[in-house]
Every structure is written in structure tokens, then in C-alpha cells.
N, C-alpha and C. Protein backbone atom coordinates (compact mmCIF):
# COMPACT_ATOMS: atom_id res chain seq x y z
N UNK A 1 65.90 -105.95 -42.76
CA UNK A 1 67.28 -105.56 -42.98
C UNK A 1 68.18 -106.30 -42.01
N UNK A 2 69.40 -106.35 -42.32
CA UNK A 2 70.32 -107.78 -41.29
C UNK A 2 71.37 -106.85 -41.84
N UNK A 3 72.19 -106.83 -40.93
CA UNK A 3 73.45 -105.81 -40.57
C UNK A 3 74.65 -106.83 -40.26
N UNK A 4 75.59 -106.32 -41.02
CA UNK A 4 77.21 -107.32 -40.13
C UNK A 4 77.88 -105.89 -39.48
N UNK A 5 78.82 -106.84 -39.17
CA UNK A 5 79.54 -105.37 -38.01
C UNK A 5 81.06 -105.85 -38.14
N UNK A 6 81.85 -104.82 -39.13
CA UNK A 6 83.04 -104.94 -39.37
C UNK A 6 84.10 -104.62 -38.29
N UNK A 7 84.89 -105.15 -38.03
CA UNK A 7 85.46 -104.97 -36.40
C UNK A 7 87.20 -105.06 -37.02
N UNK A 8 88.19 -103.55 -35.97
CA UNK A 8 89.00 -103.92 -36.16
C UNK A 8 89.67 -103.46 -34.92
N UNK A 9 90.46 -103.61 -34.66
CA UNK A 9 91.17 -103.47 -33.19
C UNK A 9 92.89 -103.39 -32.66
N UNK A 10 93.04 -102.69 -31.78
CA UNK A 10 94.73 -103.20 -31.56
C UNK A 10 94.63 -104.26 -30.53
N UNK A 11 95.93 -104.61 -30.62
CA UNK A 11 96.28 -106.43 -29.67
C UNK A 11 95.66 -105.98 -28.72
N UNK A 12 95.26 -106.82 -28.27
CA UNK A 12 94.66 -106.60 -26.95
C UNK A 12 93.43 -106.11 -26.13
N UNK A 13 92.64 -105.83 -27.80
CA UNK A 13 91.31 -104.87 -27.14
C UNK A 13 90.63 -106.42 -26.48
N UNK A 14 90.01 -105.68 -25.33
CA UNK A 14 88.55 -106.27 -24.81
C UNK A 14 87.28 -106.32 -25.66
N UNK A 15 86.59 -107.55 -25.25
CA UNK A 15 85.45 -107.93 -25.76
C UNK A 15 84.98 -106.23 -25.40
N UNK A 16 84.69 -106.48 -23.70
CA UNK A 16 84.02 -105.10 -23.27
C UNK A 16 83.84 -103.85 -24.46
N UNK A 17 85.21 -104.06 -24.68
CA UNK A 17 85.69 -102.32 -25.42
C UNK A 17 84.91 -102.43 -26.88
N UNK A 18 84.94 -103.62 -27.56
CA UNK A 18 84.50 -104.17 -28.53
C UNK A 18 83.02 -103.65 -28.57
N UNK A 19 82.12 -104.30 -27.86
CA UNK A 19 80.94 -104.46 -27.57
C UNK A 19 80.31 -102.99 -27.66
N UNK A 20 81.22 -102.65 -26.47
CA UNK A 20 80.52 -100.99 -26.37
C UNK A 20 80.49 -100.15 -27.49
N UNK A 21 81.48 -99.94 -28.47
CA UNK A 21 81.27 -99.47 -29.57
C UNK A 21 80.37 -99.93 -30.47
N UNK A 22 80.28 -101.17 -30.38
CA UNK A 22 79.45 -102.15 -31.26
C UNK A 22 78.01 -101.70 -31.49
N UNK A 23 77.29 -101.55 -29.99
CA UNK A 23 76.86 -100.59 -29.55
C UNK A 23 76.08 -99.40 -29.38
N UNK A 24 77.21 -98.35 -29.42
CA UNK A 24 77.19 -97.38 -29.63
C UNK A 24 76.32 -97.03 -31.34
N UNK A 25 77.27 -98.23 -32.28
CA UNK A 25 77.18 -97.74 -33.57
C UNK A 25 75.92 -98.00 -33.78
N UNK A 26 75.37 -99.39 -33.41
CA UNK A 26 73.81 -99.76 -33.75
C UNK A 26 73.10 -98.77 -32.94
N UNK A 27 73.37 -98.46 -31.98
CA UNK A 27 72.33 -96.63 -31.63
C UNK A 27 72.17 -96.14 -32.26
N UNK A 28 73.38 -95.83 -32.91
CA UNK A 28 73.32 -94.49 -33.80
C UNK A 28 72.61 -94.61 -35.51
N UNK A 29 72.43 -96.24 -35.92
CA UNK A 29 71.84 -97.06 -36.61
C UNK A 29 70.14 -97.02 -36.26
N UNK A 30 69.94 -96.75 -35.29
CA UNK A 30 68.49 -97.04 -34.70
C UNK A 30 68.09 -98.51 -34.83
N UNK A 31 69.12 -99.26 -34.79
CA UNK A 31 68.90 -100.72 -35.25
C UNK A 31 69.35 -101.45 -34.22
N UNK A 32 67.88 -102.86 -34.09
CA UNK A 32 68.30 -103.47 -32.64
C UNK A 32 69.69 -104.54 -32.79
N UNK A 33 70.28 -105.23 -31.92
CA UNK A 33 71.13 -105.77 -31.96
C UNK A 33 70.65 -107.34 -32.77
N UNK A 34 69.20 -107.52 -32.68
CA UNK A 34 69.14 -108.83 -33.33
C UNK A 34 69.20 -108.66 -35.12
N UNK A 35 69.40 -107.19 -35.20
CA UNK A 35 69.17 -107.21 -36.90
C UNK A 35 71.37 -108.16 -37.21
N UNK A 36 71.86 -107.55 -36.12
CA UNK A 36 72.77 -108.12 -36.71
C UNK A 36 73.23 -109.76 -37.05
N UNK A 37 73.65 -110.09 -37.82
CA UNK A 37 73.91 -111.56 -38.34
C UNK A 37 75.52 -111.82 -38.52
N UNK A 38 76.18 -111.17 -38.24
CA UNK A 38 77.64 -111.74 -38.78
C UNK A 38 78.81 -110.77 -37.65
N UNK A 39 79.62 -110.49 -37.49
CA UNK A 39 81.31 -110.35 -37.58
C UNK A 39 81.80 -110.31 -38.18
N UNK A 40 83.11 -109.30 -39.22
CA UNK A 40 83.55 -109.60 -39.83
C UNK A 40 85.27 -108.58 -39.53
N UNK A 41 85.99 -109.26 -39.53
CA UNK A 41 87.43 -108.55 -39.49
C UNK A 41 87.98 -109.06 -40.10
N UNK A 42 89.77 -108.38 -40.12
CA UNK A 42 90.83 -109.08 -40.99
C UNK A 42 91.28 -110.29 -40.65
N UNK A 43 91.67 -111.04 -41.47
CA UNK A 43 92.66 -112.26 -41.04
C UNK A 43 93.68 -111.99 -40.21
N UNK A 44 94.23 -110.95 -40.32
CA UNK A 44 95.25 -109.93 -39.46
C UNK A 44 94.78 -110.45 -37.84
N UNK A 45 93.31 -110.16 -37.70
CA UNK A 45 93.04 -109.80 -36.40
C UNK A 45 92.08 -111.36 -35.90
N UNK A 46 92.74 -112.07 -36.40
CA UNK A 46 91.92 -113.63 -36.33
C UNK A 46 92.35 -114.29 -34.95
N UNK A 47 93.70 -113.87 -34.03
CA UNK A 47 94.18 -114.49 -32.89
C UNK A 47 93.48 -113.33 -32.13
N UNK A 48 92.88 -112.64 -31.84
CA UNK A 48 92.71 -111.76 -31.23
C UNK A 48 91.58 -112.50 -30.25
N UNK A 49 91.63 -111.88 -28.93
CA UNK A 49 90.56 -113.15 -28.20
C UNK A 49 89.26 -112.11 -27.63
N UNK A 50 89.64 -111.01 -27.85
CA UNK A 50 88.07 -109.67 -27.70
C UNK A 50 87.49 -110.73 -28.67
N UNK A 51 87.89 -110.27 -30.04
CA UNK A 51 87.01 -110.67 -31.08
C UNK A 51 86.05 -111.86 -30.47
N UNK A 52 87.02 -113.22 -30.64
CA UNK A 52 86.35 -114.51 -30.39
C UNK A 52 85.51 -114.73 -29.50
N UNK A 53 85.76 -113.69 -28.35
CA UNK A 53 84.81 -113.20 -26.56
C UNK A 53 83.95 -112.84 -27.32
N UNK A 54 84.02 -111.80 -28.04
CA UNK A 54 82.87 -111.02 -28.28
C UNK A 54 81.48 -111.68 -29.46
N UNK A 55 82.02 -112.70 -30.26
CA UNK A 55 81.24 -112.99 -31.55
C UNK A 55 80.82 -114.09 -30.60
N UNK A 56 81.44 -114.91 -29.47
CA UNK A 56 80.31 -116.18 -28.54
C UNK A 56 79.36 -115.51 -27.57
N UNK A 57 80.39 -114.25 -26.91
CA UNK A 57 78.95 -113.25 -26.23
C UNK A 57 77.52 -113.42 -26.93
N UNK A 58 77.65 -112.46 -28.62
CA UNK A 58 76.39 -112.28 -29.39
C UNK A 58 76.08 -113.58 -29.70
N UNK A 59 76.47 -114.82 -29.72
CA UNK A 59 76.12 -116.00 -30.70
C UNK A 59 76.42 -115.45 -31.83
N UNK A 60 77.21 -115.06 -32.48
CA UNK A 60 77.65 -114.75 -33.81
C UNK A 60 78.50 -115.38 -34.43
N UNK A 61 78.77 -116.00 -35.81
CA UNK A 61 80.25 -116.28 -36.33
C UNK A 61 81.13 -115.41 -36.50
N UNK A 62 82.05 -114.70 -36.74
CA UNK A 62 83.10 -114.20 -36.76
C UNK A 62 84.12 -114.63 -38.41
N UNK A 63 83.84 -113.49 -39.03
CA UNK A 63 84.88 -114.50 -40.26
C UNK A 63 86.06 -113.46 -40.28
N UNK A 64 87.21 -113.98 -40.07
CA UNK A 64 88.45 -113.48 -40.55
C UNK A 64 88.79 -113.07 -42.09
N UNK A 65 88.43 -112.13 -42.55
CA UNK A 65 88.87 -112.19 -44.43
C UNK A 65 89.92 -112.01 -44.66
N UNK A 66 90.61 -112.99 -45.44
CA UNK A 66 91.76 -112.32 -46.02
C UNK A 66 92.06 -110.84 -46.86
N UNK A 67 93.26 -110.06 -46.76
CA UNK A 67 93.37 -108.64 -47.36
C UNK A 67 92.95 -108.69 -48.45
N UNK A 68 93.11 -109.65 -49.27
CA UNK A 68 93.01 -109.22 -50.83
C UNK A 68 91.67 -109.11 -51.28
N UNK A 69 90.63 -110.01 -50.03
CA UNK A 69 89.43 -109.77 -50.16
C UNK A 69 89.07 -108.48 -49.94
N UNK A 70 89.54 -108.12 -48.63
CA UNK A 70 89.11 -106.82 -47.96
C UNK A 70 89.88 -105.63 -49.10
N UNK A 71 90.74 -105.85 -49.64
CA UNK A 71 91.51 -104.67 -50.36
C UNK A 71 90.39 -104.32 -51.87
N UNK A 72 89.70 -105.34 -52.18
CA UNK A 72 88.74 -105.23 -53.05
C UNK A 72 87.84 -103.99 -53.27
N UNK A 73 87.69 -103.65 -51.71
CA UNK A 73 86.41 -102.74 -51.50
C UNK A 73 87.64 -101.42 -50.96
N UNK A 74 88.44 -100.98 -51.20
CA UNK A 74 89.60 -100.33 -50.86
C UNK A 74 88.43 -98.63 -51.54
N UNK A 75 88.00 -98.89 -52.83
CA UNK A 75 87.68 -98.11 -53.35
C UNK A 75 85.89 -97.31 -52.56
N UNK A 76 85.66 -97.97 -51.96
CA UNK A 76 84.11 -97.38 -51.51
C UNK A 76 84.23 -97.40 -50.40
N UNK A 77 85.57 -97.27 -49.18
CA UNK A 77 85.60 -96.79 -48.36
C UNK A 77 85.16 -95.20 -47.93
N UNK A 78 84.94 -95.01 -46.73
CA UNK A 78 84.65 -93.28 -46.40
C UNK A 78 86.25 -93.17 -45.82
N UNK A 79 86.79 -93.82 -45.13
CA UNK A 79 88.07 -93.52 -44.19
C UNK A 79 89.22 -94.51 -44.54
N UNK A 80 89.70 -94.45 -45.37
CA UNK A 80 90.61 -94.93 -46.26
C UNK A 80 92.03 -94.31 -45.16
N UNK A 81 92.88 -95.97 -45.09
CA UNK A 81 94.33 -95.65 -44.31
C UNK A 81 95.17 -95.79 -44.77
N UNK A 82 96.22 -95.26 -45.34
CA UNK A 82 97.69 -95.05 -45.76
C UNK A 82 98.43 -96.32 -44.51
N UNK A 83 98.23 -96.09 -43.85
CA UNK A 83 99.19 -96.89 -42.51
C UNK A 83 97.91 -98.48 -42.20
N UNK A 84 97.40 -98.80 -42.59
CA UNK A 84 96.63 -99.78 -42.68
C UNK A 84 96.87 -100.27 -43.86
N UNK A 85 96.94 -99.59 -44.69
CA UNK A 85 97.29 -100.14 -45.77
C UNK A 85 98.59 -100.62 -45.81
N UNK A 86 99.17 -99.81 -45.56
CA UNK A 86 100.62 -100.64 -45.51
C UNK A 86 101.16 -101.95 -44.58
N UNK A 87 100.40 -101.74 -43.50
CA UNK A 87 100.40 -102.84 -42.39
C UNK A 87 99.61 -103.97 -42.86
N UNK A 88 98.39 -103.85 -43.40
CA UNK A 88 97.42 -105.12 -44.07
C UNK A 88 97.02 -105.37 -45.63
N UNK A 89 97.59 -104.35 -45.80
CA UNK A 89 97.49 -105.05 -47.53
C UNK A 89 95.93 -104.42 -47.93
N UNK A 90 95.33 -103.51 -46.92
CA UNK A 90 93.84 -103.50 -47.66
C UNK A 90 93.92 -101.59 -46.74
N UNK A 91 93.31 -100.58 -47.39
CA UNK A 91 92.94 -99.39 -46.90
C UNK A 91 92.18 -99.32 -45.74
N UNK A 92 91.53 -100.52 -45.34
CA UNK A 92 90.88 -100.37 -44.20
C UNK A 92 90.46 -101.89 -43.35
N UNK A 93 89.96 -101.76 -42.56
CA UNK A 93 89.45 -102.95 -42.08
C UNK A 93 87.86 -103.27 -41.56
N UNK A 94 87.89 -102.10 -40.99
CA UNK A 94 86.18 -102.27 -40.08
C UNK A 94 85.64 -101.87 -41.35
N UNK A 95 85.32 -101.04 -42.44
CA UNK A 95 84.52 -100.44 -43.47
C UNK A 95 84.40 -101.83 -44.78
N UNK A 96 85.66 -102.28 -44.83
CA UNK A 96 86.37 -103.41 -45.70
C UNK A 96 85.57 -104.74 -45.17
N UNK A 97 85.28 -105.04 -44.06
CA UNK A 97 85.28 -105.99 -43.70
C UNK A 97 83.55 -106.22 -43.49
N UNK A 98 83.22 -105.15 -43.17
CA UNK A 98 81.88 -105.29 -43.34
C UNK A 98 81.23 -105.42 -44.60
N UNK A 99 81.74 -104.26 -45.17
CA UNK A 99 81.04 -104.91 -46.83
C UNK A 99 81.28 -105.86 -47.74
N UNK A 100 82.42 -106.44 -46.99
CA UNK A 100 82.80 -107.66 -48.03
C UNK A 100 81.90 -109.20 -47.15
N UNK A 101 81.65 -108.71 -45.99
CA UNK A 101 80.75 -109.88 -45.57
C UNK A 101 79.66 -109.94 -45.88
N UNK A 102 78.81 -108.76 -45.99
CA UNK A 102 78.00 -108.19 -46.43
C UNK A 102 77.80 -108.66 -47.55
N UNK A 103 78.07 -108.41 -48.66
CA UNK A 103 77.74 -108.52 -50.16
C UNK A 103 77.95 -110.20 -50.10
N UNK A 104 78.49 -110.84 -49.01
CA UNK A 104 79.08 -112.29 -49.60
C UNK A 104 77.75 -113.05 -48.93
N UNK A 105 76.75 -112.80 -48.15
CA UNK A 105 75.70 -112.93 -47.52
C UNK A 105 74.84 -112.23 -48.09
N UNK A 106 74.93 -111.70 -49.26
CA UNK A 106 73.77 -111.06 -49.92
C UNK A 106 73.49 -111.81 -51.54
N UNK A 107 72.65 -111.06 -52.14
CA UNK A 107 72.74 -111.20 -53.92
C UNK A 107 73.04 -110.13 -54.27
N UNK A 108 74.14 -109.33 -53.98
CA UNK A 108 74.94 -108.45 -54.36
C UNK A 108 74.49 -107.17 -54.38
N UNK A 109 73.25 -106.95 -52.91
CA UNK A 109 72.74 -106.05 -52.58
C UNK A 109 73.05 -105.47 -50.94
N UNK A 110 74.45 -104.64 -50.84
CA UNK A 110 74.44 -104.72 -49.62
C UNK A 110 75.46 -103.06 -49.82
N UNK A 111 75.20 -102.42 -48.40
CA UNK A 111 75.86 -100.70 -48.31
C UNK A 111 76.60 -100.20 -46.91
N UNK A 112 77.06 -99.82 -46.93
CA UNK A 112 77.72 -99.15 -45.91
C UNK A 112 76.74 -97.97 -45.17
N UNK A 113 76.33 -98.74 -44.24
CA UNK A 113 75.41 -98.01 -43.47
C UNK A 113 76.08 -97.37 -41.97
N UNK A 114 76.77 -97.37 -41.45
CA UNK A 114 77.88 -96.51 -40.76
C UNK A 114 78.90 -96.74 -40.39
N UNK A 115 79.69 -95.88 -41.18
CA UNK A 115 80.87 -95.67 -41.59
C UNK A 115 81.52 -95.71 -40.09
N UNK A 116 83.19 -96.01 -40.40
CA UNK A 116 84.64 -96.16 -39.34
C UNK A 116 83.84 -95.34 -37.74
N UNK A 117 83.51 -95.98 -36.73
CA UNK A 117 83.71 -95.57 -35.58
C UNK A 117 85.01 -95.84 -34.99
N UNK A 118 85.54 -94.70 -34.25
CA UNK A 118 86.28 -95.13 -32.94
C UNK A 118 86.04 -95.19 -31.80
N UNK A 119 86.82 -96.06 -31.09
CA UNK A 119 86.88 -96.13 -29.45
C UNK A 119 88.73 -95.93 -29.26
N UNK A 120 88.41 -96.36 -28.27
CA UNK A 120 90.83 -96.01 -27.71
C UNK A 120 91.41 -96.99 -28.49
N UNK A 121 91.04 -98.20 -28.93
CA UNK A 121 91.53 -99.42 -28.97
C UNK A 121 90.76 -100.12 -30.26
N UNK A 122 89.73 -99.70 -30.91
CA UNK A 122 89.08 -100.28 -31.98
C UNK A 122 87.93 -99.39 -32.47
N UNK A 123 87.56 -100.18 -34.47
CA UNK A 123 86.77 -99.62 -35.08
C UNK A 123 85.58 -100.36 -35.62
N UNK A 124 84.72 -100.04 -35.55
CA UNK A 124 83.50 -100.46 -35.80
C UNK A 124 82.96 -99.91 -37.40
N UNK A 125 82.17 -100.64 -38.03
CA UNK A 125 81.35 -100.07 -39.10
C UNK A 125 80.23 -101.31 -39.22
N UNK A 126 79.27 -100.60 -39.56
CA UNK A 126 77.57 -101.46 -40.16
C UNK A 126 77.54 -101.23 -41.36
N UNK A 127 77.59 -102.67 -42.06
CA UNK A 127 76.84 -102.53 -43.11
C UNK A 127 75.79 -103.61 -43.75
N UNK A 128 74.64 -102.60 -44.35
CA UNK A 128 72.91 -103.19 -44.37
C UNK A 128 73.68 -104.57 -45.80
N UNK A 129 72.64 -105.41 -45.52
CA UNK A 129 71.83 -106.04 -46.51
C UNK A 129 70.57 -105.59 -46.74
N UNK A 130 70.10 -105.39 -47.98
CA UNK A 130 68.97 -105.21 -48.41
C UNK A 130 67.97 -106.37 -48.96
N UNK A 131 67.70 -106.97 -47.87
CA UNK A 131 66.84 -108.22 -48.08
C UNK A 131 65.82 -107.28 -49.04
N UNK A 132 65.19 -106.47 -49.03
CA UNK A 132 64.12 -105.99 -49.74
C UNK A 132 64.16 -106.39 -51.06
N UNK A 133 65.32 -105.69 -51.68
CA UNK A 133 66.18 -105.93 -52.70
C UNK A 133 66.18 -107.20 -53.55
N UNK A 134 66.28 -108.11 -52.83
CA UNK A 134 66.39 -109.59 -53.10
C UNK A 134 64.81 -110.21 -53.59
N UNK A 135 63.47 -109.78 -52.57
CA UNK A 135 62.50 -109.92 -53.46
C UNK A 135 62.26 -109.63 -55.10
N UNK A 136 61.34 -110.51 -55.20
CA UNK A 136 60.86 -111.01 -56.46
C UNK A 136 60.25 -109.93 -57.13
């Protein structure tokens, strides 16, 4: 199983702050940090320099999605935002952003495996690929 980690944040979060939730969530995942393979946030949050700290920390890429991508998955969110939405064009970002990296790194086998965390300053969500899935 290979996990991305949807990331969203206000100006200014720290890698640190980033990380620790990051974290936190794969604890609560029981999943080690090497299952993860990706980054994924809004285009919104593409100048942000936690992020960019944080995805060269892990050796990770980092993809910025545009809203209309992320607004796609608006509907299979758990924590759907009225005020995110209005600010980015998509209901969410960390939940949004993971599954749309997710499924785009998959064969169209991929889930929301934990849902919107917070910290003071940013949100986290995992979501699986099901390599299993993909066998023959």
C-alpha cells in the first residue's frame, strides 16, 4: 500500500508544524513513513516554503493541483468547507488533494484513508492506493 499526504496550511506554516501532523496522522494510520510516495496540496498553497521544506526534508515531490481538479472530489469529502470553498474554488484541500493525487498515481483504485487532521496552522489527510487492486 503507498499513501500520499494531502497538505493544506495558512501562510506561513512551518515545515516543523507540517511534519508533525504529518506524523501524527501516519500513527494513527499504523503506517510507516516510507509507505508514503507523494505531497499533494492546492495550487493556492504552491509559494508556500513549509510545503517545499517539507516535501525536500521527505525526498518527496510535492504537486500543487489546480481547484478544478481538487473541486472534482468536492463530493467524497468527510469535512467539506463553505469558507474554503469560497476562498479556493474546491470544498477542501488536504482530503481533495490527496485523493486526487492518489487516483492520478493509481488505476483508479485509491481511498481516503484518514480523513482532515488539524494542527494551529494546517491539515493533513492520507489517502491509500490499493496496489493490491491493480494485480492481475
Amino acid at each position: 500500500m503507498r499513501l500520499v499526504a494531502g497538505l493544506g496550511c495558512r501562510r506561513g506554516c512551518s515545515a516543523e508544524e507540517l511534519r508533525g501532523l504529518l506524523m501524527r496522522c501516519l500513527a494513527e494510520a499504523d503506517r510507516p513513513l516510507s509507505t508514503l510516495v507523494a505531497l499533494a496540496s492546492s495550487e493556492h498553497k504552491a509559494g508556500e516554503p513549509g510545503l517545499h521544506d517539507l516535501a525536500q526534508q521527505l525526498g518527496l515531490p510535492l504537486h500543487c493541483l489546480p481547484s478544478a481538479r481538487l473541486a472534482a472530489y468536492d463530493g467524497q469529502l468527510q469535512q467539506a468547507s463553505d469558507l474554503v470553498l469560497r476562498t479556493t474554488g474546491s470544498a477542501g484541500v488536504a482530503e481533495a488533494a490527496a485523493l486526487a493525487q492518489a487516483f492520478a498515481l493509481s488505476d483508479g483504485s485509491a481511498e481516503l484513508l484518514i480523513e482532515k487532521r488539524r494542527s494551529a496552522s494546517a491539515t493533513c489527510a492520507l489517502a491509500c492506493i490499493d496496489d493490491e487492486a491493480q494485480q492481475p
